[in-house]
Protein backbone atom coordinates (compact mmCIF):
# COMPACT_ATOMS: atom_id res chain seq x y z
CA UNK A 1 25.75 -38.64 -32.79
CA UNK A 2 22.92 -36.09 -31.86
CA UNK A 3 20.04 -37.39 -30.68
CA UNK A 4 16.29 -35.66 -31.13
CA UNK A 5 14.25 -36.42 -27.75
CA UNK A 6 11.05 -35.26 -27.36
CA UNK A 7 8.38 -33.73 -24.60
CA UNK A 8 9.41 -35.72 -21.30
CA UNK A 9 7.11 -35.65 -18.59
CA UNK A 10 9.20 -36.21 -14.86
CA UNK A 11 6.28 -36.62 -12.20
CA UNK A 12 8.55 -36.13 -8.94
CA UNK A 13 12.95 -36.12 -8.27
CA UNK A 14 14.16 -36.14 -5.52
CA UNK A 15 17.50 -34.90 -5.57
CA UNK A 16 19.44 -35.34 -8.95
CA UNK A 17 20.69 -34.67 -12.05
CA UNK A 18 18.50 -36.04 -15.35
CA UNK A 19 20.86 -36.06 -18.51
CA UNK A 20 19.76 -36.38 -22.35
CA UNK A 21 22.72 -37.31 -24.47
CA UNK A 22 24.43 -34.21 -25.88
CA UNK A 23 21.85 -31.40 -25.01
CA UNK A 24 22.27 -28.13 -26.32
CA UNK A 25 20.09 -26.18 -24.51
CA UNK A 26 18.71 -27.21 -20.89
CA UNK A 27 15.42 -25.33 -20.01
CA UNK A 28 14.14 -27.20 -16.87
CA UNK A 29 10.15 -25.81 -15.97
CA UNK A 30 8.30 -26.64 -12.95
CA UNK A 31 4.69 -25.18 -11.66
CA UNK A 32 3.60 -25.72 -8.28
CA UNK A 33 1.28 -24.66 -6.57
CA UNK A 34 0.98 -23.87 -2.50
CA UNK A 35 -2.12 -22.82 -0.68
CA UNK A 36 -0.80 -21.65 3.56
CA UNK A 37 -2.76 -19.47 5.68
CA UNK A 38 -1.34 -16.20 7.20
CA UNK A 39 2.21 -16.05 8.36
CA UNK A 40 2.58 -20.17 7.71
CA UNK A 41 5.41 -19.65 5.38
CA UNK A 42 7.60 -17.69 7.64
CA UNK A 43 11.32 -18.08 7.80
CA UNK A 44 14.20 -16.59 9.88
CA UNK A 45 15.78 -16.42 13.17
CA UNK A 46 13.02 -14.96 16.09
CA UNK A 47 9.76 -14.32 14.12
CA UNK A 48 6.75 -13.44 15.71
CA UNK A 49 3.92 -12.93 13.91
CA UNK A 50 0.29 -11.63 15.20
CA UNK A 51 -2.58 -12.94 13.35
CA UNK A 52 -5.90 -13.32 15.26
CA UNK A 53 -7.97 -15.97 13.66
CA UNK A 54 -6.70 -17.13 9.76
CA UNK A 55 -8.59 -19.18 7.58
CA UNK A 56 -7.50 -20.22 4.14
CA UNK A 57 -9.40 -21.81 1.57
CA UNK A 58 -8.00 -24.07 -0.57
CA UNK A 59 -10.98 -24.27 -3.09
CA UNK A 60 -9.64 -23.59 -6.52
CA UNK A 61 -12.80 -23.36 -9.19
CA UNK A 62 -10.45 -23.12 -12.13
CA UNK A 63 -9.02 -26.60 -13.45
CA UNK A 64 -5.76 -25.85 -14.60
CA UNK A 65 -3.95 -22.47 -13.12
CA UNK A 66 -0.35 -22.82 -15.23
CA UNK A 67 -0.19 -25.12 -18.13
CA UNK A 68 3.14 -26.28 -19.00
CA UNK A 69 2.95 -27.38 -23.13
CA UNK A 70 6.08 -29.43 -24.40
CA UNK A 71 9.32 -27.35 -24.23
CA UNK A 72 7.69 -24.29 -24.92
């Protein structure tokens, strides 16, 4: 028998599969946010990367950067 299920909120998974009943239509949304000074987020086989002095600053003066509202 479908099943109406509202907003759900999931704070943190780690690893896994989260199943309603007989879904329909599965739109998962996620916002993150990262804050990583020059070169930090590097990835491969034999990087080098010249950089000199780097500073980052993680001070964000807006409250809310990417608001996620119900299953919009």
């Amino acid at each position: 028998m479908p099943s109406i299920v509202g907003p759900i909120k999931i704070v943190s998974v780690s690893g896994g599969v989260v199943n309603f009943g007989d879904s329909f239509y599965v739109a998962p949304k996620e916002s993150t946010k990262t804050n990583a000074g020059s070169g930090s987020l590097n990835t491969g086989d034999f990087t080098c990367t010249n950089n000199g002095v780097s500073s980052t600053n993680p001070f964000d003066p807006d409250i809310n950067d990417q608001n996620l509202t119900a299953n919009a």
